[in-house]
C-alpha atoms as a PDB file:
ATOM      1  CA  UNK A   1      -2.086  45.871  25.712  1.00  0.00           C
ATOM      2  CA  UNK A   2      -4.484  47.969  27.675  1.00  0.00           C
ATOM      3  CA  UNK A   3      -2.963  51.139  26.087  1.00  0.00           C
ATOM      4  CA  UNK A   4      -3.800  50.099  22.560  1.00  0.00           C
ATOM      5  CA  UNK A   5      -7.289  51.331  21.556  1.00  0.00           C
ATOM      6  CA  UNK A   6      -9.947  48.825  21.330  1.00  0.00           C
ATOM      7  CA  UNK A   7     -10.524  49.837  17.491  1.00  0.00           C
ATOM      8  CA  UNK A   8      -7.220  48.963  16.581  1.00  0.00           C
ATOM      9  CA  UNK A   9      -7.127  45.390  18.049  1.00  0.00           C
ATOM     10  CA  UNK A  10     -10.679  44.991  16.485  1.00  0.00           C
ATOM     11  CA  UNK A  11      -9.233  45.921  12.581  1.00  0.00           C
ATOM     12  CA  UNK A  12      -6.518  43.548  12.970  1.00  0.00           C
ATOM     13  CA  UNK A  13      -8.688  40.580  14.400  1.00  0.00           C
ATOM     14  CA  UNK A  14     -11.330  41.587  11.835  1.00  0.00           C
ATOM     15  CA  UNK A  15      -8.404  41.214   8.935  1.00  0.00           C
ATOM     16  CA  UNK A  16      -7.080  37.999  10.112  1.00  0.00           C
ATOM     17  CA  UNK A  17     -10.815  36.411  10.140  1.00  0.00           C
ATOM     18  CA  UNK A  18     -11.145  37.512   6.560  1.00  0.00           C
ATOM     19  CA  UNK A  19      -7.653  36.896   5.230  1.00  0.00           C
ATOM     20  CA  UNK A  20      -8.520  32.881   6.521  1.00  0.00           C
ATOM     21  CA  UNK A  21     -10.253  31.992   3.818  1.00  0.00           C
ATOM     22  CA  UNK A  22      -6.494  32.090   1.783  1.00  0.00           C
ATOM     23  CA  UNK A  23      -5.518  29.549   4.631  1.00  0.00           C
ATOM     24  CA  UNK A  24      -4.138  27.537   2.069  1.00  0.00           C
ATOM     25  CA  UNK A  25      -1.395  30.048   0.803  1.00  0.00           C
ATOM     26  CA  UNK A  26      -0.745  31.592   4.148  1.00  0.00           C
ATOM     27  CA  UNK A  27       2.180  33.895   2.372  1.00  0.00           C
ATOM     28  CA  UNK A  28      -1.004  35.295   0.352  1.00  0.00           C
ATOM     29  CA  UNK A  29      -2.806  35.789   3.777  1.00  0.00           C
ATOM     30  CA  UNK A  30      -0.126  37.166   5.071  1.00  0.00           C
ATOM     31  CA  UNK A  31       0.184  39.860   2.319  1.00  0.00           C
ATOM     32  CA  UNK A  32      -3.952  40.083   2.667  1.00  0.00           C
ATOM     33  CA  UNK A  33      -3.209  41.386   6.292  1.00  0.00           C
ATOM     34  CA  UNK A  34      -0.216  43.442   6.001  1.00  0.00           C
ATOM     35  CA  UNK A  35      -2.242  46.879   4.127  1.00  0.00           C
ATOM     36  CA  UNK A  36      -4.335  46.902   7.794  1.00  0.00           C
ATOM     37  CA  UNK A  37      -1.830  46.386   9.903  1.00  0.00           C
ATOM     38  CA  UNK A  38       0.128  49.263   8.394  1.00  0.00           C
ATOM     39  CA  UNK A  39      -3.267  51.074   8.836  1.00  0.00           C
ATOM     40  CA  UNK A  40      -3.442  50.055  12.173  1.00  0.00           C
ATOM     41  CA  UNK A  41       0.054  51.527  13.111  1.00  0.00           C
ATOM     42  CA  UNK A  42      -0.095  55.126  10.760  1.00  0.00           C
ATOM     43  CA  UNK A  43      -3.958  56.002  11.888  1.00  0.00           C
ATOM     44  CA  UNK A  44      -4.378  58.880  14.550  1.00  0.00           C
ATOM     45  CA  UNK A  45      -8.133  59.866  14.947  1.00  0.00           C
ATOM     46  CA  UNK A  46     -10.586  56.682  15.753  1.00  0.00           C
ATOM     47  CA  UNK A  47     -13.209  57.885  13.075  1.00  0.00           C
ATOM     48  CA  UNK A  48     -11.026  58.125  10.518  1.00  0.00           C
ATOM     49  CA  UNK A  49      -9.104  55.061  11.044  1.00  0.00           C
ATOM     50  CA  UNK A  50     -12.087  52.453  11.020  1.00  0.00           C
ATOM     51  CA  UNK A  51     -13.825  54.246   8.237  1.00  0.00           C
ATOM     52  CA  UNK A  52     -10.561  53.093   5.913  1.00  0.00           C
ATOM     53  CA  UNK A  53     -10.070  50.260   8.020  1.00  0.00           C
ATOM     54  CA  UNK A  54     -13.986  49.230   6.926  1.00  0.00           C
ATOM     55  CA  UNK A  55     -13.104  50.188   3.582  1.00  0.00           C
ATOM     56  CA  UNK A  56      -9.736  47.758   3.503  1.00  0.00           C
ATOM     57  CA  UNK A  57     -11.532  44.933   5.105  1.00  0.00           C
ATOM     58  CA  UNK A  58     -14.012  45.075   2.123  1.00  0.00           C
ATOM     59  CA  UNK A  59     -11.147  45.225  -0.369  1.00  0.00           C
ATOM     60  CA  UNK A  60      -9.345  42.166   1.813  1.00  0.00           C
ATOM     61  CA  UNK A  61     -12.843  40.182   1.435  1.00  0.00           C
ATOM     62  CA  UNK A  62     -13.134  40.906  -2.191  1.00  0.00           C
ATOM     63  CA  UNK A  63      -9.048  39.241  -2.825  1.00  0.00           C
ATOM     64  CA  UNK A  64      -9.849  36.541  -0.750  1.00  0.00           C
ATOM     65  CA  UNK A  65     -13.279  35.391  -0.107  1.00  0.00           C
ATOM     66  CA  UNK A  66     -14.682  34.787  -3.683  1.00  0.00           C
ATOM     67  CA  UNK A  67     -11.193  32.786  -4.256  1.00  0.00           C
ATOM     68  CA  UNK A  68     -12.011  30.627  -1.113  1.00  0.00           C
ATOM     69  CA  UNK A  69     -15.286  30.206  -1.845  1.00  0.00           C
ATOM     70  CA  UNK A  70     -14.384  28.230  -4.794  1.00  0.00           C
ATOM     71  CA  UNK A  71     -15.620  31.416  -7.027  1.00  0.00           C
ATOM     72  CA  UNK A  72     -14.345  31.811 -10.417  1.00  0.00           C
ATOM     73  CA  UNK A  73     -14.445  34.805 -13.099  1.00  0.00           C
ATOM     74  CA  UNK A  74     -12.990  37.692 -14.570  1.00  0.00           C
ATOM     75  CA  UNK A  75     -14.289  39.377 -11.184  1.00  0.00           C
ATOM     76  CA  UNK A  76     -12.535  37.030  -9.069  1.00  0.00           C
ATOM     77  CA  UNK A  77      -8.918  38.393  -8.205  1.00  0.00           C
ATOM     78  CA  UNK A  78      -6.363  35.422  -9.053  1.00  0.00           C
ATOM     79  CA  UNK A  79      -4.309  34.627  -5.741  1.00  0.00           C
ATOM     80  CA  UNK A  80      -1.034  36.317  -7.679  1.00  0.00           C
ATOM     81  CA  UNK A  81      -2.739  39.736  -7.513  1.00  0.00           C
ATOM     82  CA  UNK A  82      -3.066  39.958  -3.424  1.00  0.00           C
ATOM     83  CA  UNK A  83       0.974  40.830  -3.905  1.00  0.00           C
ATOM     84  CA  UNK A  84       0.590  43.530  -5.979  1.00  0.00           C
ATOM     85  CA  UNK A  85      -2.905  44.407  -6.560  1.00  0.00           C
ATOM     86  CA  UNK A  86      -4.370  44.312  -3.390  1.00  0.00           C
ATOM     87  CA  UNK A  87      -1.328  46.203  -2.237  1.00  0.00           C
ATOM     88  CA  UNK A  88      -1.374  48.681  -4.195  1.00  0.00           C
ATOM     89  CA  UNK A  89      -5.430  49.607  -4.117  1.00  0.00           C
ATOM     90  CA  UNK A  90      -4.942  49.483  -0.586  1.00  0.00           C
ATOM     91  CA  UNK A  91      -1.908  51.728  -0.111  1.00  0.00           C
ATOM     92  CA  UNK A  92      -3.860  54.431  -2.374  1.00  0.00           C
ATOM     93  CA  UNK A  93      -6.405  53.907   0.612  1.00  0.00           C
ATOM     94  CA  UNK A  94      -4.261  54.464   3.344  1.00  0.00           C
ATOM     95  CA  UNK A  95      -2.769  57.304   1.492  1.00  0.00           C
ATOM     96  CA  UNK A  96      -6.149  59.137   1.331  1.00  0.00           C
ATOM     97  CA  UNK A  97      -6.785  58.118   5.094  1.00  0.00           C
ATOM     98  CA  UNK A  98      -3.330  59.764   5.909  1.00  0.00           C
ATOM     99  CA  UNK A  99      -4.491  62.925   3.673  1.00  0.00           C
ATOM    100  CA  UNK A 100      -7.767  63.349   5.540  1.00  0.00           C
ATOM    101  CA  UNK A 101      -5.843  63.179   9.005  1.00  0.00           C
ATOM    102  CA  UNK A 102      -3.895  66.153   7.626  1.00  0.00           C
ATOM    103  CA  UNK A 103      -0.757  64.130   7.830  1.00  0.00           C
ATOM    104  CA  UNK A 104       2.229  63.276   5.000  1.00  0.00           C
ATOM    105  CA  UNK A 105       1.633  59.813   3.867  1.00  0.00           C
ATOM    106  CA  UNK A 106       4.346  57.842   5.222  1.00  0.00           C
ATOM    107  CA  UNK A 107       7.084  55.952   3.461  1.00  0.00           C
ATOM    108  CA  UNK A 108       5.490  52.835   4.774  1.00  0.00           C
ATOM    109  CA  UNK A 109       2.649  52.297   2.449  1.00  0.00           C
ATOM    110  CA  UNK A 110       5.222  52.919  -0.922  1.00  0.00           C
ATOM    111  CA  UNK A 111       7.563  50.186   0.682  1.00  0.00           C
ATOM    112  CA  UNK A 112       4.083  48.260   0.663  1.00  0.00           C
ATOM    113  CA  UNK A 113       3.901  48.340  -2.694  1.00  0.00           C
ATOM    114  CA  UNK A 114       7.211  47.183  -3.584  1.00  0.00           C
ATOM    115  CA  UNK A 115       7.035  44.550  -1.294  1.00  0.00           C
ATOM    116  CA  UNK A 116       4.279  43.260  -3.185  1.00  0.00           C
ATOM    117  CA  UNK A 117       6.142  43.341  -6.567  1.00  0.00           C
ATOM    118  CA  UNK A 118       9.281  41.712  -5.220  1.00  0.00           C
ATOM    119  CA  UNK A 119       6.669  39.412  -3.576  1.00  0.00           C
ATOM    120  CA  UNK A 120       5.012  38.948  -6.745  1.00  0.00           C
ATOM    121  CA  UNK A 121       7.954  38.645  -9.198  1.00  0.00           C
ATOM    122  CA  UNK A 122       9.519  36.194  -6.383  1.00  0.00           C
ATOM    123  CA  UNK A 123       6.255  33.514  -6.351  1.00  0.00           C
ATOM    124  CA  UNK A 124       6.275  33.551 -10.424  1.00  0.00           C
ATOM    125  CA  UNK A 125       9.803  32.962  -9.915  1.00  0.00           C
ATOM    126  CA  UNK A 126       9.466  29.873  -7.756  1.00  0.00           C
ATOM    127  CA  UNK A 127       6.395  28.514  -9.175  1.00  0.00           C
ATOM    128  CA  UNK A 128       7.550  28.749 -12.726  1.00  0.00           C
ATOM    129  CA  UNK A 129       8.474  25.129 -13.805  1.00  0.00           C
ATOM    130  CA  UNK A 130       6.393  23.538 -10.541  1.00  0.00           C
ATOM    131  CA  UNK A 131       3.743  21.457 -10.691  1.00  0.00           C
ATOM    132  CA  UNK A 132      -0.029  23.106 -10.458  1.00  0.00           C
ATOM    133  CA  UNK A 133      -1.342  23.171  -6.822  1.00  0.00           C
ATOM    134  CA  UNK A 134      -4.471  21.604  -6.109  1.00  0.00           C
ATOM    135  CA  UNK A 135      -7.140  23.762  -7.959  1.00  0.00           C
ATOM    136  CA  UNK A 136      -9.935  22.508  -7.842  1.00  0.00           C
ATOM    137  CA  UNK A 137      -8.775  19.094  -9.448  1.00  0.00           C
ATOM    138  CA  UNK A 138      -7.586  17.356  -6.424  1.00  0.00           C
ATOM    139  CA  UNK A 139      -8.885  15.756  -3.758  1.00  0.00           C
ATOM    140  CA  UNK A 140     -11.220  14.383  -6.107  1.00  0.00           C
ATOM    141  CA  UNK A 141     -14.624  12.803  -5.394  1.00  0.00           C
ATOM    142  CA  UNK A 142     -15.021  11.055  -1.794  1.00  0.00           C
ATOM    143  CA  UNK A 143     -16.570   8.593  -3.845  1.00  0.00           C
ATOM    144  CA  UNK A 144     -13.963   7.037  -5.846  1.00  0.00           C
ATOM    145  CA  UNK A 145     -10.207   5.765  -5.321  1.00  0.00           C
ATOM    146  CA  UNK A 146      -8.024   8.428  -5.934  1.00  0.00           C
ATOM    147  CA  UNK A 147      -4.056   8.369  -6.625  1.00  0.00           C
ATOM    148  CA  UNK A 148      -2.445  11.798  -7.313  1.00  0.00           C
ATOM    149  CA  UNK A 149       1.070  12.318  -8.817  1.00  0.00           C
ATOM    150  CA  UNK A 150       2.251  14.572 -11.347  1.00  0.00           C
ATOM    151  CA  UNK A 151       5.036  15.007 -14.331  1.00  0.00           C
ATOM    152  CA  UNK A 152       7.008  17.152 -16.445  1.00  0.00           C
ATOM    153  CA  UNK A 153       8.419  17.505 -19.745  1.00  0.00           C
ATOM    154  CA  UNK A 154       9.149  20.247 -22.289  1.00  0.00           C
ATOM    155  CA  UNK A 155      10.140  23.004 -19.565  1.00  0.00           C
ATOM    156  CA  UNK A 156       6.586  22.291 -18.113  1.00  0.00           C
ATOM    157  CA  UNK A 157       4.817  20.538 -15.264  1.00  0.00           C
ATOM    158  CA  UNK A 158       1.004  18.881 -14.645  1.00  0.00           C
ATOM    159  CA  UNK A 159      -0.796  17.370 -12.199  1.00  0.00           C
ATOM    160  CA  UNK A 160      -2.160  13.662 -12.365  1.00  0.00           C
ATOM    161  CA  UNK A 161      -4.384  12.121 -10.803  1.00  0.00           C
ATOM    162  CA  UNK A 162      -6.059   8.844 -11.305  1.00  0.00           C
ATOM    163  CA  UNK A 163      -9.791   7.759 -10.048  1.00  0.00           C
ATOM    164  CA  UNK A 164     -11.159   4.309 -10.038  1.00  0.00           C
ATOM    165  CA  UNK A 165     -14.740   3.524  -9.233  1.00  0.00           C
ATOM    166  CA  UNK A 166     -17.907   3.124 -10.426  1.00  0.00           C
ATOM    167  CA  UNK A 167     -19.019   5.827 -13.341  1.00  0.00           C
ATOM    168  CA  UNK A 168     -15.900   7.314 -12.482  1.00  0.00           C
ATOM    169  CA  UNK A 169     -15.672   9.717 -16.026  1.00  0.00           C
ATOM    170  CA  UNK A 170     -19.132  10.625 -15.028  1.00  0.00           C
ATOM    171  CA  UNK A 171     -18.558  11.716 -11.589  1.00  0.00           C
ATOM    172  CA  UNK A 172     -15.058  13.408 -12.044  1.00  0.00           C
ATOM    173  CA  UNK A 173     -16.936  15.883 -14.938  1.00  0.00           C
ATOM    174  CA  UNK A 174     -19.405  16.463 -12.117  1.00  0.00           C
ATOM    175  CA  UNK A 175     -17.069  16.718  -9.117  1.00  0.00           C
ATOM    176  CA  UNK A 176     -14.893  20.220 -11.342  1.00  0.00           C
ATOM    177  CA  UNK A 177     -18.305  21.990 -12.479  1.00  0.00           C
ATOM    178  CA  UNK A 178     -19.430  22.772  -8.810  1.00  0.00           C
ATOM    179  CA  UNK A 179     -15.686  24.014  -8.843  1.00  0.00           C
ATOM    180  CA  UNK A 180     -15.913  26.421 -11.603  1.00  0.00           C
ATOM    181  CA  UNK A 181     -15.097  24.396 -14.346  1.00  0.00           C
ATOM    182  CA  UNK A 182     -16.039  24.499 -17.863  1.00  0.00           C
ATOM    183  CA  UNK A 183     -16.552  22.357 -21.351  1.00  0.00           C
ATOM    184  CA  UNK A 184     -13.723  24.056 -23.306  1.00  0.00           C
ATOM    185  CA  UNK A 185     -11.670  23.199 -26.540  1.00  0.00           C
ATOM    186  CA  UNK A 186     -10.842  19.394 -27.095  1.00  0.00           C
ATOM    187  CA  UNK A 187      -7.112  18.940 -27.915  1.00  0.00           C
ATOM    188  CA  UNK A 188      -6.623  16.129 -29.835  1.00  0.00           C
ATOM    189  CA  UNK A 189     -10.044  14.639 -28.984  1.00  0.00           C
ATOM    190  CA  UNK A 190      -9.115  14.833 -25.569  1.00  0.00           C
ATOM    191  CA  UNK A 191     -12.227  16.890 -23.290  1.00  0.00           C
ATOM    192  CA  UNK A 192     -10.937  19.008 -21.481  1.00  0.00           C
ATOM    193  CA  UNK A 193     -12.726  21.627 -19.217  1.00  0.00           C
ATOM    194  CA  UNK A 194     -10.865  24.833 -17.643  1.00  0.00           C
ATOM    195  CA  UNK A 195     -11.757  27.669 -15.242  1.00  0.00           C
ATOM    196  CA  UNK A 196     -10.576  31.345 -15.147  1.00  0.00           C
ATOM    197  CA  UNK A 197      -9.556  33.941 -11.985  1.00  0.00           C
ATOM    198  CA  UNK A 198      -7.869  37.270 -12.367  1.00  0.00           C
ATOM    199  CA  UNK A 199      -8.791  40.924 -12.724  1.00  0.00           C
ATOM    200  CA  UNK A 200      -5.877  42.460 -14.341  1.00  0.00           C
ATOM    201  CA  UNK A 201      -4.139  39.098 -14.972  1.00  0.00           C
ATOM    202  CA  UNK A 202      -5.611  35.905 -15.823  1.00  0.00           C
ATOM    203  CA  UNK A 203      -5.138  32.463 -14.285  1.00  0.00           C
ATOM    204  CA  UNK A 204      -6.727  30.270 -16.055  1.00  0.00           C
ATOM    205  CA  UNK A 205      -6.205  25.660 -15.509  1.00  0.00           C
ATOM    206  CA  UNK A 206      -7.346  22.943 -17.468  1.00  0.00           C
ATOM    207  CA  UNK A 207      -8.280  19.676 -17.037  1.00  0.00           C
ATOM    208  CA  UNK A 208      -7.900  16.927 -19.014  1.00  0.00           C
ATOM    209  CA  UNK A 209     -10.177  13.955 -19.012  1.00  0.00           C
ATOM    210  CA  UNK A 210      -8.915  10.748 -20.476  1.00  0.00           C
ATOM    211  CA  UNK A 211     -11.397   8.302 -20.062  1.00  0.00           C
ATOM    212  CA  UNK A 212      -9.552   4.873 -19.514  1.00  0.00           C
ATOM    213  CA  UNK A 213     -12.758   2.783 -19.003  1.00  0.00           C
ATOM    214  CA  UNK A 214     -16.097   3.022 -17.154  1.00  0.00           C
ATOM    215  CA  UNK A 215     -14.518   2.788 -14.096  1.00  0.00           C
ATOM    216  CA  UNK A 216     -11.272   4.557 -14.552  1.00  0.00           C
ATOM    217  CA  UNK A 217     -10.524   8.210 -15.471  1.00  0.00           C
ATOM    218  CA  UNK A 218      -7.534   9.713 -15.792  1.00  0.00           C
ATOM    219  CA  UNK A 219      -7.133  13.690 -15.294  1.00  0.00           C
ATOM    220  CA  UNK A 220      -4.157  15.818 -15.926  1.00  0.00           C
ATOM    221  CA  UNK A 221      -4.774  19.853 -15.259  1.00  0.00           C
ATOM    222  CA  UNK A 222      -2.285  22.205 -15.674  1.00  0.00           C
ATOM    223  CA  UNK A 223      -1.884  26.389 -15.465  1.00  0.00           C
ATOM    224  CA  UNK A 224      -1.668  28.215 -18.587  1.00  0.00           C
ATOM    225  CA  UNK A 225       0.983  30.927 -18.331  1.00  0.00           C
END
């Protein structure tokens, strides 16, 4: 351990502190830390290698922090796009980094890449016909009862969850703005409200909010593919 220079151990510590705030998805945290470990391993001159590991930690923060800050907008990279986005951008960094060193890039960073596609291709895969995660819908408000299940039907798959208490329409609407919800198109008189992530690709989820009395809401969000 003593061997391994100090910068390098401080990149990777450094990446894994930023790449927490996907603790949720720890495969997409994984894939958030993978670009600077490679970085870590192909770098041969100190200067060089925490000027692009500075520059990779910034790219890590901007694919994860926003996202775990509960940050939506066309600015805000959708968790699909760590896989193949962020793996990419940061690939063409280490690339330059390897350039500058007067070095051949090495056949690491384009296996990167196509890790992240598989990776990519592999989580649409698998997630296809599954019910949303939580999103920003669930827990719900601390202040009410809440019971969560979901369904399916037609090839598709929702969340559900049901709150009891009192103004419980009321205080659901208010719990989603804070997370990035909002009003959009009723369907079928039904309100619904829906927030968007994604730079390249879009990930947008809407909620439903079916008002069963003044004391009992029922929400059903779902991804739009």
């Amino acid at each position: 351990m003593s061997d391994v220079p100090w910068w390098r151990l401080a990149l990777a510590a450094a990446a894994v502190s930023v790449a927490a705030f996907a603790w949720e998805q720890p495969f997409v945290a994984l894939f958030g830390v993978l670009p600077t470990l490679v970085w870590c391993v192909l770098a041969k001159a100190a200067r060089t290698g925490l000027v692009v590991g500075l520059v990779l930690l910034v790219l890590l923060a901007w694919f994860t922090v926003p996202r775990g800050l509960g940050l939506t907008g066309p600015w805000v990279p959708a968790s699909i796009e760590v896989y193949w986005f962020h793996t990419t951008l940061a690939a063409v960094v280490c690339a330059v980094g390897t350039l500058v060193e007067r070095e051949r890039p090495s056949a690491l960073l384009p296996t990167l890449v196509v890790a992240g596609f598989v990776a990519a291709g592999g989580v649409l895969a698998l997630h296809w016909d599954a019910p949303p995660g939580d999103e920003g819908v669930a827990p719900g408000p601390s202040q009410l009862t809440v019971a969560r299940d979901y369904a399916c039907g037609s090839g598709n798959c929702w969340g559900v969850l049901e709150a009891t208490g009192d103004h419980a329409p009321d205080v659901m609407r208010e719990y989603l703005v804070p997370h990035g919800f909002t009003p959009a198109r009723e369907i079928s008189g039904v309100p619904r409200l829906c927030r968007r992530t994604g730079v390249l690709v879009t990930h947008e989820v809407c909620a439903e909010l079916r008002t069963l009395s003044a004391t009992a809401v029922r929400v059903e969000w779902y991804v739009n593919r």
